[in-house]
N, C-alpha and C. Protein backbone atom coordinates (compact mmCIF):
# COMPACT_ATOMS: atom_id res chain seq x y z
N UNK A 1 8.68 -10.06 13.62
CA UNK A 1 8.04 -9.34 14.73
C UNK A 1 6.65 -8.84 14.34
N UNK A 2 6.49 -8.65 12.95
CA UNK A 2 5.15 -8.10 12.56
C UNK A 2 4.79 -9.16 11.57
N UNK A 3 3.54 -8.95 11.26
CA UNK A 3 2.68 -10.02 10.49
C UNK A 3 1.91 -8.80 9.68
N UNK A 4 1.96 -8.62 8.26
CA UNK A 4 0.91 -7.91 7.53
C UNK A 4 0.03 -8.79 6.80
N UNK A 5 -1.28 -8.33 6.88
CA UNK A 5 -2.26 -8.84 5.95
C UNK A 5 -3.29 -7.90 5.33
N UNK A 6 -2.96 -7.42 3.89
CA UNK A 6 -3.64 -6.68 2.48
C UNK A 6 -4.98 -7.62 2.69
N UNK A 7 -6.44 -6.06 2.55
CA UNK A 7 -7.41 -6.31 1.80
C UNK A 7 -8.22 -4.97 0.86
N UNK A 8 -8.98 -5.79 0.73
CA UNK A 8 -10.19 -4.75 -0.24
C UNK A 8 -9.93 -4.59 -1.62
N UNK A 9 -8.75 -5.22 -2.48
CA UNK A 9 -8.35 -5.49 -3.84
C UNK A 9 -9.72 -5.58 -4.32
N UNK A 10 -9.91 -5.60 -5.93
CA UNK A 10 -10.96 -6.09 -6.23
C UNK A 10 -10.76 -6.06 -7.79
N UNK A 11 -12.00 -6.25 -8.86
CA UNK A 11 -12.18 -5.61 -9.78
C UNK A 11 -13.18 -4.49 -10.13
N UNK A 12 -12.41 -3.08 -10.65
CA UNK A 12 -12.98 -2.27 -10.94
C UNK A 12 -12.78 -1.79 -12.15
N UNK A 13 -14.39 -0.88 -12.89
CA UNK A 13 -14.03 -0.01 -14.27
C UNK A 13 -12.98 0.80 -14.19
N UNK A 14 -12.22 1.21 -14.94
CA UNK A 14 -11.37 2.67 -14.90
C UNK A 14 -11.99 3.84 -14.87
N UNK A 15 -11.39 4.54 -13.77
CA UNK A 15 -12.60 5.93 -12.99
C UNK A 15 -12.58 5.86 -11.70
N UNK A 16 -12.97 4.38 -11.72
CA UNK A 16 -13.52 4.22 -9.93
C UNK A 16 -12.28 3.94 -9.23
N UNK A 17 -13.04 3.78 -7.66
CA UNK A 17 -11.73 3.81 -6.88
C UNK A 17 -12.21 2.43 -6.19
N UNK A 18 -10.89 2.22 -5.58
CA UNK A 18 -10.74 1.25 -4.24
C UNK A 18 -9.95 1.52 -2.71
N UNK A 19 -10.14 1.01 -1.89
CA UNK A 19 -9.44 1.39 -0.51
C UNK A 19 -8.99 0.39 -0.08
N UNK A 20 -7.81 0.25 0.10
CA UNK A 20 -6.91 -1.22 0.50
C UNK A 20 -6.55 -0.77 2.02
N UNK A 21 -6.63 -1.95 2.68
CA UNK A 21 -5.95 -2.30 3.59
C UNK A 21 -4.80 -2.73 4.03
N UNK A 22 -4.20 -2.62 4.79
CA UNK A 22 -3.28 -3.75 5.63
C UNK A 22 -2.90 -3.43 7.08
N UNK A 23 -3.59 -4.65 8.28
CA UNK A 23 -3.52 -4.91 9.27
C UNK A 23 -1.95 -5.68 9.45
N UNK A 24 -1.62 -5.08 10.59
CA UNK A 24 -0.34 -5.45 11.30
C UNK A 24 -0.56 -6.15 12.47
N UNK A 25 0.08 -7.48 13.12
CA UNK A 25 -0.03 -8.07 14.05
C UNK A 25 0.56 -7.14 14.95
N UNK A 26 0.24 -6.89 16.38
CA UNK A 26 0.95 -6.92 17.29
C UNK A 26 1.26 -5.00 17.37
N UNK A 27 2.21 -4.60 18.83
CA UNK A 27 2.43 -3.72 19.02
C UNK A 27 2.97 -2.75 18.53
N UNK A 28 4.03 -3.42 17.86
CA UNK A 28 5.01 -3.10 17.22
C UNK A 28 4.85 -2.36 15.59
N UNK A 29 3.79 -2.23 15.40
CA UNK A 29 2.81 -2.33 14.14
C UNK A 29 3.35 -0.46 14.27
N UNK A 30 2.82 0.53 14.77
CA UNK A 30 2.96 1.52 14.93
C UNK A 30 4.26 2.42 15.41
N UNK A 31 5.42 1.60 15.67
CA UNK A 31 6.72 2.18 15.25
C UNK A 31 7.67 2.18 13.80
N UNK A 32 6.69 1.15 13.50
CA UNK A 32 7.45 0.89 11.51
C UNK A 32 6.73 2.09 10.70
N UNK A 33 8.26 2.14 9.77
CA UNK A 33 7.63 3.42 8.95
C UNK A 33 6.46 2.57 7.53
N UNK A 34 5.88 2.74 6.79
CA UNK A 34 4.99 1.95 6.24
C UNK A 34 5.27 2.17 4.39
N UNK A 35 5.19 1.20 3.69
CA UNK A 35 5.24 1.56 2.18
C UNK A 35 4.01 0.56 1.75
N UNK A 36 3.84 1.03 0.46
CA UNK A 36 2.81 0.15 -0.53
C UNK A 36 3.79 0.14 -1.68
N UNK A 37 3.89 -0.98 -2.28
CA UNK A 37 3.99 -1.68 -3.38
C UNK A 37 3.15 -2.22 -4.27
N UNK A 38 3.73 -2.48 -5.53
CA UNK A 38 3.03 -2.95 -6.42
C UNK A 38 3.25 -4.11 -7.72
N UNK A 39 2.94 -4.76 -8.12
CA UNK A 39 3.76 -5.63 -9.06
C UNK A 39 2.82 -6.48 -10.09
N UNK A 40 3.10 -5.94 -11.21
CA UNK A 40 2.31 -6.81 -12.18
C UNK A 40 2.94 -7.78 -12.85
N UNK A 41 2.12 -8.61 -13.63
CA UNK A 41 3.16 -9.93 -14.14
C UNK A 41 3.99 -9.44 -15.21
N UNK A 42 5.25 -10.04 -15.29
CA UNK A 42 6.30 -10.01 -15.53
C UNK A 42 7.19 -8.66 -16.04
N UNK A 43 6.96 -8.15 -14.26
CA UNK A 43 7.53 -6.15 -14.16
C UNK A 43 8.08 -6.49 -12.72
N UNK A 44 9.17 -6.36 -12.51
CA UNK A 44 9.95 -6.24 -11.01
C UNK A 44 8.79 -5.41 -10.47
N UNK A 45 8.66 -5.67 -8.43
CA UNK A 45 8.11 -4.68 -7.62
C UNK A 45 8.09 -3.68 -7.84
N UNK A 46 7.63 -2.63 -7.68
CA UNK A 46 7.14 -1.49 -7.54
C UNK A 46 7.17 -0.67 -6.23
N UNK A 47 7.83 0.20 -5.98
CA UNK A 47 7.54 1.16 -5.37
C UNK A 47 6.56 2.20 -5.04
N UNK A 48 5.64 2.40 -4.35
CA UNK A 48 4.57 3.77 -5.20
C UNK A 48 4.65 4.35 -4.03
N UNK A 49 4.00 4.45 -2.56
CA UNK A 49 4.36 5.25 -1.54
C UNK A 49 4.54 4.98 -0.31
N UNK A 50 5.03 5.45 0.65
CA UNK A 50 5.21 5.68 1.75
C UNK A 50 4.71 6.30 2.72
N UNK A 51 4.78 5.67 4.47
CA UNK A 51 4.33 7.06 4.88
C UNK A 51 5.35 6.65 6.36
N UNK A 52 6.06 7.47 7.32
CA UNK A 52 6.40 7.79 8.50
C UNK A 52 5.26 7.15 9.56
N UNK A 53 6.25 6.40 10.83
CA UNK A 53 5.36 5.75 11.50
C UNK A 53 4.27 6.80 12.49
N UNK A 54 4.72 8.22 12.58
CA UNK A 54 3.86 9.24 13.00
C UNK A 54 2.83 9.75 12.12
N UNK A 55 3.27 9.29 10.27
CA UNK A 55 1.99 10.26 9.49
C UNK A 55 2.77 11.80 9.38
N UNK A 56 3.94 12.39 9.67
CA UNK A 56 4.49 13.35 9.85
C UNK A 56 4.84 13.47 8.31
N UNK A 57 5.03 12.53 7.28
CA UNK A 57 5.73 12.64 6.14
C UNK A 57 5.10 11.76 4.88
N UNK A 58 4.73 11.89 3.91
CA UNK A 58 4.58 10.84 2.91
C UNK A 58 5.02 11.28 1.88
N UNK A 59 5.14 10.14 0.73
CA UNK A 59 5.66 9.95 0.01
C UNK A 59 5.35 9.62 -1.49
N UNK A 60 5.41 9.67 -2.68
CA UNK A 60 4.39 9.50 -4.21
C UNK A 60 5.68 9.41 -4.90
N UNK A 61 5.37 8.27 -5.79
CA UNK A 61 6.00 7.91 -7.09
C UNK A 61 4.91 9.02 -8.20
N UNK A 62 5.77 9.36 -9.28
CA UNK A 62 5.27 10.44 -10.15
C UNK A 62 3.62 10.09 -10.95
N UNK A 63 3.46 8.41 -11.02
CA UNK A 63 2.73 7.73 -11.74
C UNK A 63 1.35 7.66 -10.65
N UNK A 64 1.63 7.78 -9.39
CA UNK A 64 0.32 7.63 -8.59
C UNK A 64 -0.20 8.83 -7.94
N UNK A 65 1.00 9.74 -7.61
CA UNK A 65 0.34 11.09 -6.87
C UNK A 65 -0.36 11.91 -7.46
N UNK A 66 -1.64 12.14 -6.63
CA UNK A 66 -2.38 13.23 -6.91
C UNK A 66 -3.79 12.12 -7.11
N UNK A 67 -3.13 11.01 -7.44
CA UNK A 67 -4.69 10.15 -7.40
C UNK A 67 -4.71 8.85 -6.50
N UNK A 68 -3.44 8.62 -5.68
CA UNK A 68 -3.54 7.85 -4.57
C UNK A 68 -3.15 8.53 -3.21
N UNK A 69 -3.65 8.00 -2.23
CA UNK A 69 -3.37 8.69 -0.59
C UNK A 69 -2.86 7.32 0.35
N UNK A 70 -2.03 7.34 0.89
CA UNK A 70 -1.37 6.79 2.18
C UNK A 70 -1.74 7.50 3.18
N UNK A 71 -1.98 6.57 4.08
CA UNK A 71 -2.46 6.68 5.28
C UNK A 71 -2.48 5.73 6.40
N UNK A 72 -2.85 5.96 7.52
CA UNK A 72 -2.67 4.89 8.93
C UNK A 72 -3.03 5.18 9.87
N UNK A 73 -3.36 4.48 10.71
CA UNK A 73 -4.12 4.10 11.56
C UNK A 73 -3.80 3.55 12.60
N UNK A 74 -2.90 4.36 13.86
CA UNK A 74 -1.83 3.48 14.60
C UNK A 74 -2.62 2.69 15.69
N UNK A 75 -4.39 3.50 16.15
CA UNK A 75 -4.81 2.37 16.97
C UNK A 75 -5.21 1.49 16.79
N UNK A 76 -5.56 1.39 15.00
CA UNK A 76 -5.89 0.19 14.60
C UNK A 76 -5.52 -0.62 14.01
N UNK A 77 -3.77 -0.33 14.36
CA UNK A 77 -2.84 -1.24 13.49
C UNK A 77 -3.03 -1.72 11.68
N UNK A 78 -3.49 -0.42 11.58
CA UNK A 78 -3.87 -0.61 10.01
C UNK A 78 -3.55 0.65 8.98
N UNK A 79 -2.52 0.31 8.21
CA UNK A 79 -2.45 0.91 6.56
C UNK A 79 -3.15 1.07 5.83
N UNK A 80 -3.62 2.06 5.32
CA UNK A 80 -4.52 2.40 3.88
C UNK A 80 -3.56 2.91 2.70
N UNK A 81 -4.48 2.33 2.08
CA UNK A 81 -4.13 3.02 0.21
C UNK A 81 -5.39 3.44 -0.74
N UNK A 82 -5.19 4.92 -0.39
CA UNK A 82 -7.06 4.99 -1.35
C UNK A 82 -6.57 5.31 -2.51
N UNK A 83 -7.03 4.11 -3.65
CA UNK A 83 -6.75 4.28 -5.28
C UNK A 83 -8.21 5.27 -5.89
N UNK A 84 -7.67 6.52 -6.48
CA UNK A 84 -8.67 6.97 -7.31
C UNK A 84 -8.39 7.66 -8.69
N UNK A 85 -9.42 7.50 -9.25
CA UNK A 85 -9.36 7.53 -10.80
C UNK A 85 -8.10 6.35 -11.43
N UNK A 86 -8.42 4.95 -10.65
CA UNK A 86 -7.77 3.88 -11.52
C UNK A 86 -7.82 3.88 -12.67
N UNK A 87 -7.28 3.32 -13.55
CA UNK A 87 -6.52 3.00 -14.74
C UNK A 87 -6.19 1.78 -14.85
N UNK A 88 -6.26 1.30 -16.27
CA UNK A 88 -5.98 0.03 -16.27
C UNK A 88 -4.36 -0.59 -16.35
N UNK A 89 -3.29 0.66 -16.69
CA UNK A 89 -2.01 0.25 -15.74
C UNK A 89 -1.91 0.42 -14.77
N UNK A 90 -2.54 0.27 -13.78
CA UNK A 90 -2.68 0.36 -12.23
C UNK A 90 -2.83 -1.57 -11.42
N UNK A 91 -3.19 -1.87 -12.94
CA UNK A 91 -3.55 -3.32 -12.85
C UNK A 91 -2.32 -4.17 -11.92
N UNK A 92 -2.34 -4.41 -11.08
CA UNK A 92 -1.44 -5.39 -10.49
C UNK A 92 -1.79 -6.09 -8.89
N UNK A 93 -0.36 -7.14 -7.98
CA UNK A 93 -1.25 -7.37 -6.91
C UNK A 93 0.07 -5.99 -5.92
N UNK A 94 -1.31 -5.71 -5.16
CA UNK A 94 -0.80 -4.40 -3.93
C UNK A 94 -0.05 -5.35 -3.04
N UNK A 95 1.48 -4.58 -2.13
CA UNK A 95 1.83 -5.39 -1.32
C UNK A 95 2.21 -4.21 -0.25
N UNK A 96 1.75 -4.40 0.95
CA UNK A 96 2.51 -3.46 2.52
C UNK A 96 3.66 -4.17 2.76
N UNK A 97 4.25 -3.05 3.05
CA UNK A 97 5.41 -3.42 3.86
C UNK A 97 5.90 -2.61 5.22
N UNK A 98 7.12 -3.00 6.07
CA UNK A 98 7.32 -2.48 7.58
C UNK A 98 8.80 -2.37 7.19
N UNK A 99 9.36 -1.03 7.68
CA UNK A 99 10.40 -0.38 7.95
C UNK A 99 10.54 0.20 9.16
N UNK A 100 12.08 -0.47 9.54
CA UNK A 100 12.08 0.47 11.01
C UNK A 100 12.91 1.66 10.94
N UNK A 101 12.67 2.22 9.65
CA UNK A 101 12.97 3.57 9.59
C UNK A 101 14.49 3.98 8.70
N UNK A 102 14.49 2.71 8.71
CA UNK A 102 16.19 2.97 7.97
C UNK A 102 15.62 2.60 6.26
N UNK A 103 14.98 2.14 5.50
CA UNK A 103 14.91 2.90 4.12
C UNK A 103 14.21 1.17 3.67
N UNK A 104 14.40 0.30 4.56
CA UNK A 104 14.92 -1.26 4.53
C UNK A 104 13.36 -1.71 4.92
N UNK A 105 13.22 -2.69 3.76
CA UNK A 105 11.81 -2.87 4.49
C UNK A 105 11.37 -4.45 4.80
N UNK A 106 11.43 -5.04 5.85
CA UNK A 106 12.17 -6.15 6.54
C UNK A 106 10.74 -6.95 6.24
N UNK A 107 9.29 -6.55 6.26
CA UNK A 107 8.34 -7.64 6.75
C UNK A 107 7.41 -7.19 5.75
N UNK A 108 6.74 -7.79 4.83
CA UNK A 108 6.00 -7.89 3.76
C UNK A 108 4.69 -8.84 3.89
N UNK A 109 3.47 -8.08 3.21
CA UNK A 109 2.25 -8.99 3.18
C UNK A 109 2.30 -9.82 2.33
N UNK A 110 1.14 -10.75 1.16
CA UNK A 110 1.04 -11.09 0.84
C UNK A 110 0.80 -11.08 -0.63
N UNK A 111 -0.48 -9.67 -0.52
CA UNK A 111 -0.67 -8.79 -1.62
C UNK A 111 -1.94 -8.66 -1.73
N UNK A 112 -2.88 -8.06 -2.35
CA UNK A 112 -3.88 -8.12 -2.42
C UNK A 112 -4.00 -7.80 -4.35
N UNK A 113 -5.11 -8.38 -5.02
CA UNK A 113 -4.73 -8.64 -6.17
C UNK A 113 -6.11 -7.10 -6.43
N UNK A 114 -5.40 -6.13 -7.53
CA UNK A 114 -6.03 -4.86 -7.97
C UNK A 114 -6.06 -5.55 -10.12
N UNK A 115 -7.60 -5.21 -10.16
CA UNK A 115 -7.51 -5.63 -11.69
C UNK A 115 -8.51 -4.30 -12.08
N UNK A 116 -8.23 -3.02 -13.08
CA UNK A 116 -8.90 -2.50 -13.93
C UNK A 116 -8.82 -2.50 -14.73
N UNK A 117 -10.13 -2.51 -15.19
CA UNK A 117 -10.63 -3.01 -16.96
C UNK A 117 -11.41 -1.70 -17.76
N UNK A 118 -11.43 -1.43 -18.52
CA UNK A 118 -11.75 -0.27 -19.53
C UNK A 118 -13.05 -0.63 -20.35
């Protein structure tokens, strides 16, 4: 029912930041609750945060809060992830995902590939 597509990955020094995207096809984009993921080579997915399809609630793994923000954008059918003060274990590719609220997260992007270097 939804279509995600991650951007704004890039390569950056450690310090700096980046702002990721992900656009959702269609209407339906703004009743899913929203997560970001993460996954580097050869480390199962990653969890890092969440947010409620109102923005009423979010969510931080211990390793990113305080230097990443979730966020959204329901008229513009678009997810953010602002990375700051990256690190070079931060290194991996970012992935959105869509939950309809039950914990389950049914529709996944592609990824967008995050590389910091020191």
């Amino acid at each position: 029912q939804v279509q995600l597509v991650e951007s704004g990955g890039g390569t950056v020094q450690a310090g700096n930041s980046l702002r990721l995207s992900c656009t959702g096809s269609g209407r339906a984009f703004s009743t899913y609750d929203m997560g970001w993921f993460r996954q580097a080579p050869g480390r199962e997915r990653e969890f890092i945060a969440r947010i409620k399809w109102d923005s009423t609630n979010t969510y931080y793994v211990d390793s990113v809060r305080g230097r990443f923000a979730i966020s959204r954008d329901n008229t513009k059918n678009t997810l953010y992830l602002q990375l700051n003060s990256l690190k070079p274990e931060d290194t991996a590719v970012y992935l959105c995902a869509a939950s309809p609220g039950n914990g389950v997260y049914d529709y996944w992007g592609q990824g967008t590939q995050v590389t910091v270097f020191s």
